[in-house]
Every structure is written in structure tokens, then in C-alpha cells.
Protein backbone atom coordinates (compact mmCIF):
# COMPACT_ATOMS: atom_id res chain seq x y z
CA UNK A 1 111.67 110.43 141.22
CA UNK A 2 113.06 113.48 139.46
CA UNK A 3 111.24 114.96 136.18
CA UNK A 4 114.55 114.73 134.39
CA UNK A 5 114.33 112.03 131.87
CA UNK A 6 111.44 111.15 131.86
CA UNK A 7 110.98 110.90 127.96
CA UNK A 8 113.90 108.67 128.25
CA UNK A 9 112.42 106.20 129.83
CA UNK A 10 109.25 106.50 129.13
CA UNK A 11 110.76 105.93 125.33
CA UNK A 12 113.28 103.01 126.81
CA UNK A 13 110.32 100.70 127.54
CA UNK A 14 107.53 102.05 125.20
CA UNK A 15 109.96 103.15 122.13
CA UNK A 16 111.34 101.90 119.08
CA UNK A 17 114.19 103.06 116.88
CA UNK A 18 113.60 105.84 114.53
CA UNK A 19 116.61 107.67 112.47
CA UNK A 20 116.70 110.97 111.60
CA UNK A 21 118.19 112.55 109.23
CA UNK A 22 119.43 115.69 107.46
CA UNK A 23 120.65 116.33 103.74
CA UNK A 24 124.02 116.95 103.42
CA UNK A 25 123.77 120.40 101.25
CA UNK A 26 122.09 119.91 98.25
CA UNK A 27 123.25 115.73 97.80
CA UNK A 28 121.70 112.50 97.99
CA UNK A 29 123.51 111.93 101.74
CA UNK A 30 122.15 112.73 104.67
CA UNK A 31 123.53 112.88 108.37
CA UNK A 32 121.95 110.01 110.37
CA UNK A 33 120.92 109.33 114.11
CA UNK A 34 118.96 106.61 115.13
CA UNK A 35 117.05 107.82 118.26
CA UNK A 36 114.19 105.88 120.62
CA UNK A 37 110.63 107.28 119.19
CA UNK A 38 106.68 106.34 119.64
CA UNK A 39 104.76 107.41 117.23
CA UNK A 40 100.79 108.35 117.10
CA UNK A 41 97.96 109.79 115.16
CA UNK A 42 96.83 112.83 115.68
CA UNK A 43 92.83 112.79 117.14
CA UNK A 44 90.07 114.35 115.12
CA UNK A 45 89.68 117.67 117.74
CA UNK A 46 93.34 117.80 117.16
CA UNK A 47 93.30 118.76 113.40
CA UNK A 48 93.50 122.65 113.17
CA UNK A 49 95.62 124.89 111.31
CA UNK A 50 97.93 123.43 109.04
CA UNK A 51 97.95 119.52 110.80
CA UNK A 52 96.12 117.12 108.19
CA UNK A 53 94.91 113.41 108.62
CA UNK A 54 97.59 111.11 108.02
CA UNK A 55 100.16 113.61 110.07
CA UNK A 56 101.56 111.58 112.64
CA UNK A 57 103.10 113.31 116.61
CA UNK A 58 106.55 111.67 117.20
CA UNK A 59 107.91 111.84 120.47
CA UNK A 60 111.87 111.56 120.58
CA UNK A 61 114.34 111.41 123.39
CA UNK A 62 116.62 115.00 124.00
CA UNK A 63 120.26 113.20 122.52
CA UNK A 64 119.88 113.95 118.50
CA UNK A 65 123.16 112.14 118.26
CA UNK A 66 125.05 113.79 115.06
CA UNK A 67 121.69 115.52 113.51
CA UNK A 68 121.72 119.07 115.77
CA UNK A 69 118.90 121.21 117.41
CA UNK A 70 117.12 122.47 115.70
CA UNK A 71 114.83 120.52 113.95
CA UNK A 72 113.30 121.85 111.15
CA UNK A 73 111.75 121.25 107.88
CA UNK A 74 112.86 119.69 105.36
CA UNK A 75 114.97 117.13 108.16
CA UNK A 76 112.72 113.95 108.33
CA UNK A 77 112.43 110.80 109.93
CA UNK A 78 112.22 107.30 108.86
CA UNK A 79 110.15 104.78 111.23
CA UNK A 80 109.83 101.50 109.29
CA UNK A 81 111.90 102.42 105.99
CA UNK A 82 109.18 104.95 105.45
CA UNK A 83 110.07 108.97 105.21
CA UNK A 84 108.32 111.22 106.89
CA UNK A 85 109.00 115.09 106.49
CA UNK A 86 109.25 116.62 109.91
CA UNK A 87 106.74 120.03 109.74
CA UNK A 88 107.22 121.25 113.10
CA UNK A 89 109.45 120.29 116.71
CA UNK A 90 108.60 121.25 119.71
CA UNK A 91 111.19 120.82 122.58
CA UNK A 92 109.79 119.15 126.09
CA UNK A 93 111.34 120.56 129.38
CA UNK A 94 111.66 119.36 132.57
CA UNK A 95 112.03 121.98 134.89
CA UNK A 96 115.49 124.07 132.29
CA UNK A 97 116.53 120.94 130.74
CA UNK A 98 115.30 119.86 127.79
CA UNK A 99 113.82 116.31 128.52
CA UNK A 100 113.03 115.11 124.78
CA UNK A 101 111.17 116.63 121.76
CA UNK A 102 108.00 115.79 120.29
CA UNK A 103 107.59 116.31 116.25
CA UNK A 104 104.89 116.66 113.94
CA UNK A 105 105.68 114.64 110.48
CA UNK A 106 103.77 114.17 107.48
CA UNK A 107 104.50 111.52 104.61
CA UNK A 108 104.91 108.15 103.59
């Protein structure tokens, strides 16, 4: 089995949908993409630097659909009609390809 894809499926039996999104210039609208995401709380040992309690990790799938690389504050996410304010992205690779991305949001 290759390494490629494996956030996809990983996602495609352990996911749910999340949408992202992006404001449009300085509107209300935003571009939308609903993606395959798992969420999870960060651990205690993992709150350094800037990550706080209540930040959650989201890991996404690589296809942003119409919201582009990269993402970047102030794009969030909504999981459950609640938005979250994306802080950070970090892509995943396997091997040159990127194989998904995994996000660090606070809100709600």
C-alpha cells in the first residue's frame, strides 16, 4: 500500500464534513468548501507557545475544493455550525505530494 492518500482514507472512514471558508474581501460572503475533517483536543504536554486550552488540531484531506492553499488566518472552519478561526496549517506529505493538512483552530 502506497503512502499517497493516506489522509484520505484515513478521513473517508474516520471523518466528517467540515467547510471552510474564506471572506470574500471585506463582505459578509465567504468562499465555501466542504472537506472530510476529524477533529481533536490538543493534550496538556501539548500546550506551548501560543496553543491555549480549548484550541482544537483539525486534520483535513489535500483537495481544498474552491478555498486555495494557503491557509491562513483569518480563513476558518465550521464543524457543527460552530466557527472556528484557523491560527496555523501545516501541510502533511507523503513522500513530494501533499497528502492532507492538519490545522490548528481556536473558537466557538
Amino acid at each position: 500500500m502506497s503512502l499517497a492518500g493516506v489522509t484520505s482514507r484515513m478521513l473517508a472512514s474516520h471523518g466528517r464534513p467540515i467547510v471552510l471558508q474564506r471572506r470574500i474581501g471585506k463582505t459578509d460572503a465567504f468562499t465555501s468548501a466542504t472537506v472530510q475533517g476529524k477533529e481533536s483536543a490538543y493534550k496538556p504536554n501539548e500546550l506551548v507557545g501560543l496553543v491555549q486550552q480549548g484550541d482544537l488540531k483539525v486534520v483535513i484531506g489535500p483537495d481544498l475544493g474552491a478555498v486555495a492553499a494557503p491557509l491562513r488566518k483569518p480563513d476558518r472552519i465550521l464543524i457543527d455550525d460552530r466557527a472556528f478561526t484557523i491560527q496555523g496549517a501545516t501541510p502533511r506529505y507523503a513522500g513530494a505530494a501533499i497528502d492532507g493538512y492538519e490545522l490548528w483552530v481556536r473558537g466557538a
